[in-house]
C-alpha atoms as a PDB file:
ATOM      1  CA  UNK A   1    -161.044-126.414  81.477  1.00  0.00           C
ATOM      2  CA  UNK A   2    -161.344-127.803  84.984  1.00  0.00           C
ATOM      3  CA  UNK A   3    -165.099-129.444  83.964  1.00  0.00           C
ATOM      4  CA  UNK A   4    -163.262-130.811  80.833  1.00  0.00           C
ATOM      5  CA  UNK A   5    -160.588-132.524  82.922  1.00  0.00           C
ATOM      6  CA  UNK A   6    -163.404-134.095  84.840  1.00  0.00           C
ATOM      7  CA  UNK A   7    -163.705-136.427  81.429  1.00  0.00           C
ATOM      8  CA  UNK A   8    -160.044-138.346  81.323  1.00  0.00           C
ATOM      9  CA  UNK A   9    -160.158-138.463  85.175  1.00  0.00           C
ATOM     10  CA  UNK A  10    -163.182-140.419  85.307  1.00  0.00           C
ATOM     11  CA  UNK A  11    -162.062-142.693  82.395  1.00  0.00           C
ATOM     12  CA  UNK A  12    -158.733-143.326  84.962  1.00  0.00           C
ATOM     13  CA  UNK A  13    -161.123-145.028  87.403  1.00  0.00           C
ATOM     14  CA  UNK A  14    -162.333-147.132  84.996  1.00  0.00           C
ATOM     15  CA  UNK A  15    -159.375-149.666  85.672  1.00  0.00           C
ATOM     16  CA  UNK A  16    -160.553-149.810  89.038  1.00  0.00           C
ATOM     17  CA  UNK A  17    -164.113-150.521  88.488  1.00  0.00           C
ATOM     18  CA  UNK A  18    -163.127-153.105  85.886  1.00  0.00           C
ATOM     19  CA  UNK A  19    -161.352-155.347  87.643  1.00  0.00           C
ATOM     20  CA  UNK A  20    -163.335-155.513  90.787  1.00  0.00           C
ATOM     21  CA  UNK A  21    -167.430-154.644  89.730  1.00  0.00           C
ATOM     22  CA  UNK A  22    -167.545-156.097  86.184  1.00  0.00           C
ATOM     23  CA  UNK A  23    -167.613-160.146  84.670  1.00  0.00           C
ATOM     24  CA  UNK A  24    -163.934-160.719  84.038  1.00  0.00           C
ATOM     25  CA  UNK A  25    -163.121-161.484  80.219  1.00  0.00           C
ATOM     26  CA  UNK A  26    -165.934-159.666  78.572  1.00  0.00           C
ATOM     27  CA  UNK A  27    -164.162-156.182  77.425  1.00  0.00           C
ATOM     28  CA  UNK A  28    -166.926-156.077  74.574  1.00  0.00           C
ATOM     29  CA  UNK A  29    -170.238-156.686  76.693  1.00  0.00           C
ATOM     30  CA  UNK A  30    -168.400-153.689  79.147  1.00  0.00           C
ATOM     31  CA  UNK A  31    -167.949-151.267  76.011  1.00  0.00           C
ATOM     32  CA  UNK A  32    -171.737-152.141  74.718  1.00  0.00           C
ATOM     33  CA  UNK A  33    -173.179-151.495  77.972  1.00  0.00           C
ATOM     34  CA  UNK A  34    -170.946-148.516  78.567  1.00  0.00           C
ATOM     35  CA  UNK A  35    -172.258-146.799  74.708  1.00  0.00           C
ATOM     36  CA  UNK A  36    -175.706-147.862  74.233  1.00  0.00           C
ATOM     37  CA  UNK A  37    -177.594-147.598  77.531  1.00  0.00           C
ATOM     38  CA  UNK A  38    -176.851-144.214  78.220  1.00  0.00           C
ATOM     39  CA  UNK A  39    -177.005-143.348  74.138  1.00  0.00           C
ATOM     40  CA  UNK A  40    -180.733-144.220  74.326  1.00  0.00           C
ATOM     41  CA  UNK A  41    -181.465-142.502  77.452  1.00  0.00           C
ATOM     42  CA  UNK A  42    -180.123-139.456  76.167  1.00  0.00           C
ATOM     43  CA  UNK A  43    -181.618-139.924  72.865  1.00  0.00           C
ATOM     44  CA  UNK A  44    -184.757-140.411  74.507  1.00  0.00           C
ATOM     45  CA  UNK A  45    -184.506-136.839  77.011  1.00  0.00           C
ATOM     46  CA  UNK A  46    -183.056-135.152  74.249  1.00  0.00           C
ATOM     47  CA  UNK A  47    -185.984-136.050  71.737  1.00  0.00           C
ATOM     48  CA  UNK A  48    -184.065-134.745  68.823  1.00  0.00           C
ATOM     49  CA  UNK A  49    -182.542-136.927  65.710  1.00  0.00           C
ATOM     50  CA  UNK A  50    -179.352-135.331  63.585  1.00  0.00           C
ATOM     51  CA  UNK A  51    -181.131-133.383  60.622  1.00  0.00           C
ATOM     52  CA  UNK A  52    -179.078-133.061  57.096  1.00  0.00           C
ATOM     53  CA  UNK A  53    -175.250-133.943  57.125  1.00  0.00           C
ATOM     54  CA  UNK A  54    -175.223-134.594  60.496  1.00  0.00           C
ATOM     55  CA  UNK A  55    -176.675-138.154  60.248  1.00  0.00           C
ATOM     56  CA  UNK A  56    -173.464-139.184  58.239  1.00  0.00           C
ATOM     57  CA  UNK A  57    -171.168-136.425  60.481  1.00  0.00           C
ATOM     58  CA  UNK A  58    -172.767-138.402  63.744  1.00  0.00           C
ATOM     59  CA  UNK A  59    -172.532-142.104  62.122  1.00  0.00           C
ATOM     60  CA  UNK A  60    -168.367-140.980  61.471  1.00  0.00           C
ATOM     61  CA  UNK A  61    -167.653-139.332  65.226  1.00  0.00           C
ATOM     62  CA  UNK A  62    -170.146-142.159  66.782  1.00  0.00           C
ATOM     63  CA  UNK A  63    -167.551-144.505  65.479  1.00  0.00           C
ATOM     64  CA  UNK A  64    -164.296-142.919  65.663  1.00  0.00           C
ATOM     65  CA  UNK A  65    -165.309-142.186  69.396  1.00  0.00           C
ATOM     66  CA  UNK A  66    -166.951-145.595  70.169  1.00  0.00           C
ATOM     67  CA  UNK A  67    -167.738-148.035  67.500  1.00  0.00           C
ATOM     68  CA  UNK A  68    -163.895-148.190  66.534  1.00  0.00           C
ATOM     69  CA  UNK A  69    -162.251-146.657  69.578  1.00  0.00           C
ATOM     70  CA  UNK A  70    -163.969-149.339  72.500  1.00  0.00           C
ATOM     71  CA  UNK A  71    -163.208-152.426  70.981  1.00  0.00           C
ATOM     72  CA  UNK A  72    -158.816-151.035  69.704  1.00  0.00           C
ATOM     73  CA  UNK A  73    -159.052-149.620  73.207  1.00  0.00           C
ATOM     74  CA  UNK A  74    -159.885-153.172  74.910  1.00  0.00           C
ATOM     75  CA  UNK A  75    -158.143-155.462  72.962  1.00  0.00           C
ATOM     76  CA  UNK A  76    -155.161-153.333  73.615  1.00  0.00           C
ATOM     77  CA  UNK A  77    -155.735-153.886  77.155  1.00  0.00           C
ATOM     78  CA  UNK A  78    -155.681-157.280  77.141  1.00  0.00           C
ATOM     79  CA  UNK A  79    -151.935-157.757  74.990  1.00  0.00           C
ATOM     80  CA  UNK A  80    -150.372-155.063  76.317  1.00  0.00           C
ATOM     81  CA  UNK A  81    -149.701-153.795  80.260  1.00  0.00           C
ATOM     82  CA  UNK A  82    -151.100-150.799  81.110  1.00  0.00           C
ATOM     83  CA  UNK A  83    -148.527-149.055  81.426  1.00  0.00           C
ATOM     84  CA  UNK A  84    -147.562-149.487  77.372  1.00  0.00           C
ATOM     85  CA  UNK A  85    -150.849-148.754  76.763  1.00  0.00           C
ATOM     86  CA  UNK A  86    -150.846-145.238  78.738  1.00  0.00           C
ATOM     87  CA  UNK A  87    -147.588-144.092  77.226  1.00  0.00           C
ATOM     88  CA  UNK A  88    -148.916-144.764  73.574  1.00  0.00           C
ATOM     89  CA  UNK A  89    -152.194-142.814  74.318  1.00  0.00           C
ATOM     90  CA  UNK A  90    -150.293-139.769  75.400  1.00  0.00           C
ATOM     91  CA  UNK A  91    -148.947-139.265  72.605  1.00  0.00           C
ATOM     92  CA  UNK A  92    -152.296-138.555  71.404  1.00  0.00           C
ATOM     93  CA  UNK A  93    -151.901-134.240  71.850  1.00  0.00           C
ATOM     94  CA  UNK A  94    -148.829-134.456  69.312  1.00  0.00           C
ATOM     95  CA  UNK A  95    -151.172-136.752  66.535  1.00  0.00           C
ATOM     96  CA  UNK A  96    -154.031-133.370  67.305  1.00  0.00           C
ATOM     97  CA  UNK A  97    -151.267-130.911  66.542  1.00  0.00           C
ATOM     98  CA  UNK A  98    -150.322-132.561  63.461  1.00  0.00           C
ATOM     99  CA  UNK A  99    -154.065-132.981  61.844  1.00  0.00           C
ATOM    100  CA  UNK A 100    -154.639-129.674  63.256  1.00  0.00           C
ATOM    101  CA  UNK A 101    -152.114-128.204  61.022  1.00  0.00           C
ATOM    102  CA  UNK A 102    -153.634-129.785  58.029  1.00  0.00           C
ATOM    103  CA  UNK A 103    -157.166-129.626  58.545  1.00  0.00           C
ATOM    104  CA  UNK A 104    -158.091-126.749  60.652  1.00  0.00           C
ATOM    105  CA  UNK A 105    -154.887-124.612  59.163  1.00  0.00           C
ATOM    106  CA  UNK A 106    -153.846-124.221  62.549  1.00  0.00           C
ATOM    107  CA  UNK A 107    -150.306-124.088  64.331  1.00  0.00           C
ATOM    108  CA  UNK A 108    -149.767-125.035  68.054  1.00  0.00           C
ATOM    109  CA  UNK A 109    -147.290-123.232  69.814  1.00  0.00           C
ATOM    110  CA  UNK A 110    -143.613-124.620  70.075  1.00  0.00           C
ATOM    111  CA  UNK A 111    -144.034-124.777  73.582  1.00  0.00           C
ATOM    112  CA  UNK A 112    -146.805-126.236  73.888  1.00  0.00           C
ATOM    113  CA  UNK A 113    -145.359-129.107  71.685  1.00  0.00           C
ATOM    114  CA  UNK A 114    -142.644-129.413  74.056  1.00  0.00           C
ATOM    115  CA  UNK A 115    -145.277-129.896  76.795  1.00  0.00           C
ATOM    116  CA  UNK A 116    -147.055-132.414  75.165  1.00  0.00           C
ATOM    117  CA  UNK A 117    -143.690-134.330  74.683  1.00  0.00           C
ATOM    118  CA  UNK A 118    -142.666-134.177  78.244  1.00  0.00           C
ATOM    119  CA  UNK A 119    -146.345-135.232  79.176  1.00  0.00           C
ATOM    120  CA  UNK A 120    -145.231-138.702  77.589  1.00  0.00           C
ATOM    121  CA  UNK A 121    -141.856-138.538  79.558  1.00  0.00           C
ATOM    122  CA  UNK A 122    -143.613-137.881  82.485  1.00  0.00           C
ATOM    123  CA  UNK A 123    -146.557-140.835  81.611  1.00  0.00           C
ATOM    124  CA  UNK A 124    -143.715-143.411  80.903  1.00  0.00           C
ATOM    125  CA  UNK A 125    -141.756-142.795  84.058  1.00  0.00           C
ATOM    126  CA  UNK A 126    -145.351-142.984  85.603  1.00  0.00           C
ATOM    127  CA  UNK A 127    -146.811-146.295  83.942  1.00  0.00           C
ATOM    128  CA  UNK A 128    -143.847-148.498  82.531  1.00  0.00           C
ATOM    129  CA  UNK A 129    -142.129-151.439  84.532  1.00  0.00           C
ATOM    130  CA  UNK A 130    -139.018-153.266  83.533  1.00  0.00           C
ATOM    131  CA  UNK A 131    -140.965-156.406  82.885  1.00  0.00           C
ATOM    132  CA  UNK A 132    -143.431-154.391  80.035  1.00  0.00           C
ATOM    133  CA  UNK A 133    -143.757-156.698  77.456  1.00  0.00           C
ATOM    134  CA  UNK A 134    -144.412-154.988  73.687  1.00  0.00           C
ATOM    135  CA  UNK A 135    -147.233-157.130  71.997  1.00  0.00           C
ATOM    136  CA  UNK A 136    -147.281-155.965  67.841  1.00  0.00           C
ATOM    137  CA  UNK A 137    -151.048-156.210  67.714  1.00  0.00           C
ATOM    138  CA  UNK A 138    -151.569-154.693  71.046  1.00  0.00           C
ATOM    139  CA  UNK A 139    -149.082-151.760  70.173  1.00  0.00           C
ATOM    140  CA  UNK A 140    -150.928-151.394  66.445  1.00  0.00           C
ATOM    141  CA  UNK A 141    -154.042-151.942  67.981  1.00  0.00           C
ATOM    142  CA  UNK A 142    -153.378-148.757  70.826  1.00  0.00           C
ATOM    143  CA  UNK A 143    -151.618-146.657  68.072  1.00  0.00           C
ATOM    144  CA  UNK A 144    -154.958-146.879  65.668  1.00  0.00           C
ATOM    145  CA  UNK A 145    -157.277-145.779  68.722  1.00  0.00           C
ATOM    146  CA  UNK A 146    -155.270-142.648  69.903  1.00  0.00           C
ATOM    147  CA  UNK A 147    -155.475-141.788  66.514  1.00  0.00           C
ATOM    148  CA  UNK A 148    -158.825-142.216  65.834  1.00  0.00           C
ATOM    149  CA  UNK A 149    -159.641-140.101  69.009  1.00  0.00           C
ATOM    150  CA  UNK A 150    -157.419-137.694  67.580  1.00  0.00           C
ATOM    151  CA  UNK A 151    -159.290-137.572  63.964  1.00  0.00           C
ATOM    152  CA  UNK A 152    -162.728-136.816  66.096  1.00  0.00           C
ATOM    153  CA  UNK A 153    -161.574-134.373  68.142  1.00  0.00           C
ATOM    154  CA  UNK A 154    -160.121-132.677  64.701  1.00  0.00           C
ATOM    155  CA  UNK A 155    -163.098-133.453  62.791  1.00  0.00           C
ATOM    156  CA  UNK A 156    -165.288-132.080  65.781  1.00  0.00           C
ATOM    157  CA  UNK A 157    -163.866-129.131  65.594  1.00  0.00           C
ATOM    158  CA  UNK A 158    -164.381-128.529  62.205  1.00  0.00           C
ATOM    159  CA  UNK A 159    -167.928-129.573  61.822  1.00  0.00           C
ATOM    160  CA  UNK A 160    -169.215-127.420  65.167  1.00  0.00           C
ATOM    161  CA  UNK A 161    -172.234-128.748  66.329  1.00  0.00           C
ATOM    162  CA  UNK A 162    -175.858-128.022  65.435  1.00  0.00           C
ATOM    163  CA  UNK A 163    -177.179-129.220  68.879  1.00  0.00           C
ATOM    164  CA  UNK A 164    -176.210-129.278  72.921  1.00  0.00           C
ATOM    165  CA  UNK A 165    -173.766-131.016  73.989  1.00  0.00           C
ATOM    166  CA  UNK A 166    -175.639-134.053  75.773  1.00  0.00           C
ATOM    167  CA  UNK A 167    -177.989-134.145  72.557  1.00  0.00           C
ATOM    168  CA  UNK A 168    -174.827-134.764  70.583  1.00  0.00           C
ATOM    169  CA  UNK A 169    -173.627-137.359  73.266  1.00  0.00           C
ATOM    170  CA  UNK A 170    -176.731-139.471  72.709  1.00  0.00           C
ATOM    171  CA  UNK A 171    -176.149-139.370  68.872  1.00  0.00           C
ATOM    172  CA  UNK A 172    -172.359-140.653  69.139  1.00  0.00           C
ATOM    173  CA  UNK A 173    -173.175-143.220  71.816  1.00  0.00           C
ATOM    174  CA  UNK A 174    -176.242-144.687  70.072  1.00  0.00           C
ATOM    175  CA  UNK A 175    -174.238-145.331  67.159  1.00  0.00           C
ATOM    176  CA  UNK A 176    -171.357-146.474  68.594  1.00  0.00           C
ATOM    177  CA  UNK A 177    -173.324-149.315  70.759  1.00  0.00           C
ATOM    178  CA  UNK A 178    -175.574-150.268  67.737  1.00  0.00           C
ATOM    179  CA  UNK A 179    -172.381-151.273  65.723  1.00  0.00           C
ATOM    180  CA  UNK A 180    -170.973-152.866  68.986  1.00  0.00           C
ATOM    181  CA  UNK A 181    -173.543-154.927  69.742  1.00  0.00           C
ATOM    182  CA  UNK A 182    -173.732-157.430  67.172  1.00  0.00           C
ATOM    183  CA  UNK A 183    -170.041-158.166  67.531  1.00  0.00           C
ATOM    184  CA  UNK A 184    -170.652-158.306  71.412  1.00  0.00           C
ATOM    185  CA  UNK A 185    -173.148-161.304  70.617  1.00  0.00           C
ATOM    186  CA  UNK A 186    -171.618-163.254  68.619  1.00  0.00           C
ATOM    187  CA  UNK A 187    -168.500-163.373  70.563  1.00  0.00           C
ATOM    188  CA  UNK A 188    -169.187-162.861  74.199  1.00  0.00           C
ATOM    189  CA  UNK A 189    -172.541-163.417  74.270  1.00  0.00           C
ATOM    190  CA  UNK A 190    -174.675-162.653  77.449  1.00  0.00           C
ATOM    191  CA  UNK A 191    -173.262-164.007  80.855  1.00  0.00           C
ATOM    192  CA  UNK A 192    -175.219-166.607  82.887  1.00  0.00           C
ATOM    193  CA  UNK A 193    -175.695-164.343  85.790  1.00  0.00           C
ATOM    194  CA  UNK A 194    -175.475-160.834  86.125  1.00  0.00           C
ATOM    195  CA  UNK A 195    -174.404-159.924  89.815  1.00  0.00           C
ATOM    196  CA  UNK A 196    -175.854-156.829  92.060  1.00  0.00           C
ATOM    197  CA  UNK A 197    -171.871-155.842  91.701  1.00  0.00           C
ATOM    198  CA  UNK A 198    -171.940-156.125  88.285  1.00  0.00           C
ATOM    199  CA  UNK A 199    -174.658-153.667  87.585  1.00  0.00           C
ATOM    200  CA  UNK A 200    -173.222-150.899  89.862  1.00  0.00           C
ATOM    201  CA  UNK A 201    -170.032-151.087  88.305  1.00  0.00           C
ATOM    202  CA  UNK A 202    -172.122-150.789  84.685  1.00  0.00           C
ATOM    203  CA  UNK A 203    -173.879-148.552  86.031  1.00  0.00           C
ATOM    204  CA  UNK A 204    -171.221-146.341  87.302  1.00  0.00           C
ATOM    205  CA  UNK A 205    -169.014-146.413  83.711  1.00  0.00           C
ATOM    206  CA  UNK A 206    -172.544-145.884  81.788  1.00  0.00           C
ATOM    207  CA  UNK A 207    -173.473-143.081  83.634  1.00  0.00           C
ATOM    208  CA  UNK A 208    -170.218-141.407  84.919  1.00  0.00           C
ATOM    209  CA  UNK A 209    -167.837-142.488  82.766  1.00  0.00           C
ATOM    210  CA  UNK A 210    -169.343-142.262  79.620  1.00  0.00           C
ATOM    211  CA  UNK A 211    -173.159-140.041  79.312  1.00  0.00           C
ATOM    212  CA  UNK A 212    -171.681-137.499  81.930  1.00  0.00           C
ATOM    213  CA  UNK A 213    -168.065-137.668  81.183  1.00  0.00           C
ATOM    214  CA  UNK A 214    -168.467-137.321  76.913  1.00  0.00           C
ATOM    215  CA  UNK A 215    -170.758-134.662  77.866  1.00  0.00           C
ATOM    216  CA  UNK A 216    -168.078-132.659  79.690  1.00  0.00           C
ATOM    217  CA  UNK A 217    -165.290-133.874  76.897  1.00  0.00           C
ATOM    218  CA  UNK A 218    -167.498-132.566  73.873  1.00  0.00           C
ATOM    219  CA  UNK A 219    -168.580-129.437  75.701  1.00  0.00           C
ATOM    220  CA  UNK A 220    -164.372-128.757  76.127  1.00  0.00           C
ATOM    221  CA  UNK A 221    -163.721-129.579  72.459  1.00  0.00           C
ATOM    222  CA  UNK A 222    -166.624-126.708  72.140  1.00  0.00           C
ATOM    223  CA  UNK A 223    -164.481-124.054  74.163  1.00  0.00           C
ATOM    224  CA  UNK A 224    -160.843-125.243  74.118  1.00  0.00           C
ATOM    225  CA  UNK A 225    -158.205-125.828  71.204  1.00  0.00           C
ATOM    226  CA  UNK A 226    -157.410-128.990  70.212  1.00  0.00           C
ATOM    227  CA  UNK A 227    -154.365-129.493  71.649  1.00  0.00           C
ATOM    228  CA  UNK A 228    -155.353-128.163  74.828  1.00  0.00           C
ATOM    229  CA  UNK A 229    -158.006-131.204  75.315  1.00  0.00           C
ATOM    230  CA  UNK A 230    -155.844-133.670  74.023  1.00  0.00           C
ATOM    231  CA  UNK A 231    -153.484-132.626  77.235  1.00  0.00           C
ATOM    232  CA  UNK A 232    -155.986-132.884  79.661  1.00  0.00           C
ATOM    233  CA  UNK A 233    -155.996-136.679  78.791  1.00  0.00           C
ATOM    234  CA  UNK A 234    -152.813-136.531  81.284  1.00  0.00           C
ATOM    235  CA  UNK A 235    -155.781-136.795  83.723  1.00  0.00           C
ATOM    236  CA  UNK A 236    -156.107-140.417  82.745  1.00  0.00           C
ATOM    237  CA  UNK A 237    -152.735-142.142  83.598  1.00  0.00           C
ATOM    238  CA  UNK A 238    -152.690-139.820  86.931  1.00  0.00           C
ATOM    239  CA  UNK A 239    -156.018-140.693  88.255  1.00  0.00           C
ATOM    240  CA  UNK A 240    -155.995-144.193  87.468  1.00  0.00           C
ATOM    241  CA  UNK A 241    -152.673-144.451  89.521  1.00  0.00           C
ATOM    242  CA  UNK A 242    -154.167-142.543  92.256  1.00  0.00           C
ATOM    243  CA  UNK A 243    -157.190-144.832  92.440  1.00  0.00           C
ATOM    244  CA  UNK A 244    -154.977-147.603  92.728  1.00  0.00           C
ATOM    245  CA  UNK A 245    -153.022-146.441  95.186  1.00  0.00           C
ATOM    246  CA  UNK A 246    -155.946-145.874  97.394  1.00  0.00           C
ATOM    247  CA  UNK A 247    -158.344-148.219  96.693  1.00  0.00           C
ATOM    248  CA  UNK A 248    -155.936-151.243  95.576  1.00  0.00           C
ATOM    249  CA  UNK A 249    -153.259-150.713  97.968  1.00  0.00           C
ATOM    250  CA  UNK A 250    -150.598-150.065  95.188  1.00  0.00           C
ATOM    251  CA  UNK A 251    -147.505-148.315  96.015  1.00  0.00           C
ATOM    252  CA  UNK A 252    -145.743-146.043  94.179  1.00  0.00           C
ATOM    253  CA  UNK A 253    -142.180-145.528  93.567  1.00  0.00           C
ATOM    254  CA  UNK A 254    -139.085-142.600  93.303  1.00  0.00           C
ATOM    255  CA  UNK A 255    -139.830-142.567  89.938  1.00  0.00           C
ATOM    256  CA  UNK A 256    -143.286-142.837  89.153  1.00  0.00           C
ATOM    257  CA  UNK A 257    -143.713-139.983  91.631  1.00  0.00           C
ATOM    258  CA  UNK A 258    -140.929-137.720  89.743  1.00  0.00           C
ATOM    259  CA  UNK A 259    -143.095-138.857  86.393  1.00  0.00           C
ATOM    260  CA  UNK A 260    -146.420-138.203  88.331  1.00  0.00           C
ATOM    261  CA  UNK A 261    -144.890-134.865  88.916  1.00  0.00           C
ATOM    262  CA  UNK A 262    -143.383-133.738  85.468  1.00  0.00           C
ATOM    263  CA  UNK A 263    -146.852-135.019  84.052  1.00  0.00           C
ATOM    264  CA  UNK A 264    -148.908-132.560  86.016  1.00  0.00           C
ATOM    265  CA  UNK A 265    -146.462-129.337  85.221  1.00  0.00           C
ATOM    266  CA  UNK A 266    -146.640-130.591  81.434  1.00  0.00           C
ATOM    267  CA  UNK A 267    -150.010-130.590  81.719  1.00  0.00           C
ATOM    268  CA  UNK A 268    -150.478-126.954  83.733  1.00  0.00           C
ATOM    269  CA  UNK A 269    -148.077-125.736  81.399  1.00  0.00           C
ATOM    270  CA  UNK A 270    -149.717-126.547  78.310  1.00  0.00           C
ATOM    271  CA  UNK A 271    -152.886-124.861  79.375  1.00  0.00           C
ATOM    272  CA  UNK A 272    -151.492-122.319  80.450  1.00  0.00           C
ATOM    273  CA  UNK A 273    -149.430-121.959  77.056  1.00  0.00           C
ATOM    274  CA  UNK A 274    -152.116-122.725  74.973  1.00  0.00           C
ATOM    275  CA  UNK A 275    -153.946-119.328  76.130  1.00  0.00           C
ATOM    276  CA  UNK A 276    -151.381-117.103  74.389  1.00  0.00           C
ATOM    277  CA  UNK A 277    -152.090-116.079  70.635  1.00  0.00           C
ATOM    278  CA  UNK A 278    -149.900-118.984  68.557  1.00  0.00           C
ATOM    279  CA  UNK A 279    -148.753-117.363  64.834  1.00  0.00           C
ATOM    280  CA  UNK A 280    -151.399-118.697  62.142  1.00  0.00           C
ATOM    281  CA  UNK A 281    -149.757-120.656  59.282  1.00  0.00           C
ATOM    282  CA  UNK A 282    -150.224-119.083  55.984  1.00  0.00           C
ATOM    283  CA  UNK A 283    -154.001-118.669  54.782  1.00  0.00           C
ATOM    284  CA  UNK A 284    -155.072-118.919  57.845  1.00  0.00           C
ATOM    285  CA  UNK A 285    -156.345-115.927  59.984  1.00  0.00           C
ATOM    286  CA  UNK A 286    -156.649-117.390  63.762  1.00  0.00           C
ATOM    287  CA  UNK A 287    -154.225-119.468  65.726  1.00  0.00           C
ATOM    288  CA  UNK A 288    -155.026-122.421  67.636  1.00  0.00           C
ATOM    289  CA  UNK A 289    -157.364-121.918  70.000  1.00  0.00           C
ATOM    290  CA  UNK A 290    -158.783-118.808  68.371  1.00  0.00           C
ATOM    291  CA  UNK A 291    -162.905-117.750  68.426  1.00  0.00           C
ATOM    292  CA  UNK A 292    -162.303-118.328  64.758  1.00  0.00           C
ATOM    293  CA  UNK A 293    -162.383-121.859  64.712  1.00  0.00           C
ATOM    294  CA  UNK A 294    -165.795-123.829  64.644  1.00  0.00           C
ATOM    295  CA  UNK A 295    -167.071-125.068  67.733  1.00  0.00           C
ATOM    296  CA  UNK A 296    -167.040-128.607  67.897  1.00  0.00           C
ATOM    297  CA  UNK A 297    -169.115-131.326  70.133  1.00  0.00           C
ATOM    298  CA  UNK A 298    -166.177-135.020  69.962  1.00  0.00           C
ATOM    299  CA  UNK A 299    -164.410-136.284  72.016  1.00  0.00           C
ATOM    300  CA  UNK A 300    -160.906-138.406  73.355  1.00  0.00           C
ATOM    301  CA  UNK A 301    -158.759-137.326  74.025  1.00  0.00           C
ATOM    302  CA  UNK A 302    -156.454-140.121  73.005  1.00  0.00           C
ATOM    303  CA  UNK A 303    -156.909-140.813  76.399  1.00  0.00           C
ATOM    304  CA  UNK A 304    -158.392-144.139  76.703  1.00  0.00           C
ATOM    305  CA  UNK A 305    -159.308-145.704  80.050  1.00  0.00           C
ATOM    306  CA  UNK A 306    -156.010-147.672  79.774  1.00  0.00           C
ATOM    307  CA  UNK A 307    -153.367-146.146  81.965  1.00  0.00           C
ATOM    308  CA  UNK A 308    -152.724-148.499  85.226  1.00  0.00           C
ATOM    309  CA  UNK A 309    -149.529-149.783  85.548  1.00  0.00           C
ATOM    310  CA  UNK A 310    -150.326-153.676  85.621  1.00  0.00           C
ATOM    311  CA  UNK A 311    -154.069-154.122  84.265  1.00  0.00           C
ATOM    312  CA  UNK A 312    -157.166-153.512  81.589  1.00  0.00           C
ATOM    313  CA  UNK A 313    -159.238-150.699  80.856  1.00  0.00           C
END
């Protein structure tokens, strides 16, 4: 669980490394060169292409995690304040436990439910200011990307996964930055000058935040039950606030600590709940969670790198 977690954590630093390595205004270059950099580098170690179903199984999660989810994710960003954004995405464990309970025939606990509910509380106390204005398309936008990070981790799941981990994370990213990258040039295009900043902080969200984090994420989905990944996206909104208390010189206030704090026990709690046996629902013989259920190799966690109070991913 704890490597797992090390996924939405690093995706909360991301609002930090945005807005002070990257060009400002290109959310679309920063999702290409997050997906298909380190998608071809592990493509290349891995030396191993999806055999059978899994070319149209790794085309579907490549998208739902990146193609689709990057672009929602950033546009998001940019109509809505962070803190909208974050408390949308957490809602991401309850959209798991209901696709859970029609795909993979499997039933959450109650309390765990309840856990996943005051993870929101605890994310909106954390995240939202008085002044949060509620953009339509931003809102629409946020709402389709937690739930298509919801479908892959449902769909992961219930594939399993024929290869490692990190071979899998090559597949999805490759795909994912192929589709993005023809939209990235015809809209953004390629800045004038690239900076020695610029490259560290692409650097750092290629390589930490996306080949080594996804790694971690699908290797959870592997071990974990749904739900239980889906919380550890609580990660995101906490981290990210951390970082920019520390490195931006934010303050926080009564509240957002009291949030900060019911956050965290939701998210304990829900681990901790989502160890005990849950009741099957009918025709099916394991709960969630159980050995029973496929392995699976998708990610996120409807936990997008969104979840700063006042910013972008």
């Amino acid at each position: 669980m704890a490597l797992a977690a090390l996924a939405p954590a690093s995706w909360g630093t991301t609002y930090v490394v945005t807005t002070t390595l990257l060009p400002a205004d290109r959310p679309l270059l920063a999702a290409t060169l997050r997906a298909l950099p380190a998608g071809l580098v592990l493509l290349a170690a891995g030396r191993r292409l999806p055999r059978g179903d899994w070319w149209w199984k790794s085309i579907v999660l490549g998208m739902l995690n990146f193609g689709a989810f990057f672009p929602l994710i950033f546009f998001a960003a940019y109509r809505l304040p962070g803190g909208v954004a974050a408390t949308i995405g957490s809602v991401q464990p309850l959209v798991v436990a209901l696709l859970s309970l029609g795909i993979l025939r499997v039933a959450p606990a109650r309390a765990v439910l309840y856990s996943a509910l005051a993870g929101t509380g605890g994310v909106a106390l954390l995240t939202l200011t008085a002044d949060a204005r509620l953009d339509p398309l931003g809102i629409a936008a946020m709402l389709t990307a937690t739930s298509l990070m919801a479908v892959a981790i449902v769909l992961a799941k219930k594939w399993g996964r024929p290869e490692s981990p990190l071979i899998m994370t090559g597949w999805q990213l490759t795909v994912g930055g192929l589709a993005l990258l023809p939209l990235t040039l015809l809209t953004e295009g390629v800045p004038a000058s690239i900076t020695g900043e610029n490259v560290l902080g692409f650097a750092y969200l290629g390589i930490v935040g996306t080949a080594i984090a996804y790694a971690l994420w699908f290797r959870g989905i592997d071990r974990l039950p749904p739900t239980s990944v889906s919380l550890l996206g609580l990660t995101n909104p906490m981290v990210a606030t951390l970082a920019g208390l520390l490195i931006l010189g934010q303050t926080l206030t009564f509240w957002q600590v009291v949030g900060f704090t019911i956050a965290l026990g939701a998210l304990l709690a829900g681990q901790s709940l989502n160890r005990r046996p849950a009741p099957p629902v009918p025709d099916a013989p394991v709960a969630d969670g159980s050995a029973a259920s496929p392995p699976a190799a998708s990610p996120p966690a409807a936990s997008p790198p969104v979840a700063q109070p006042a910013g972008r991913a």
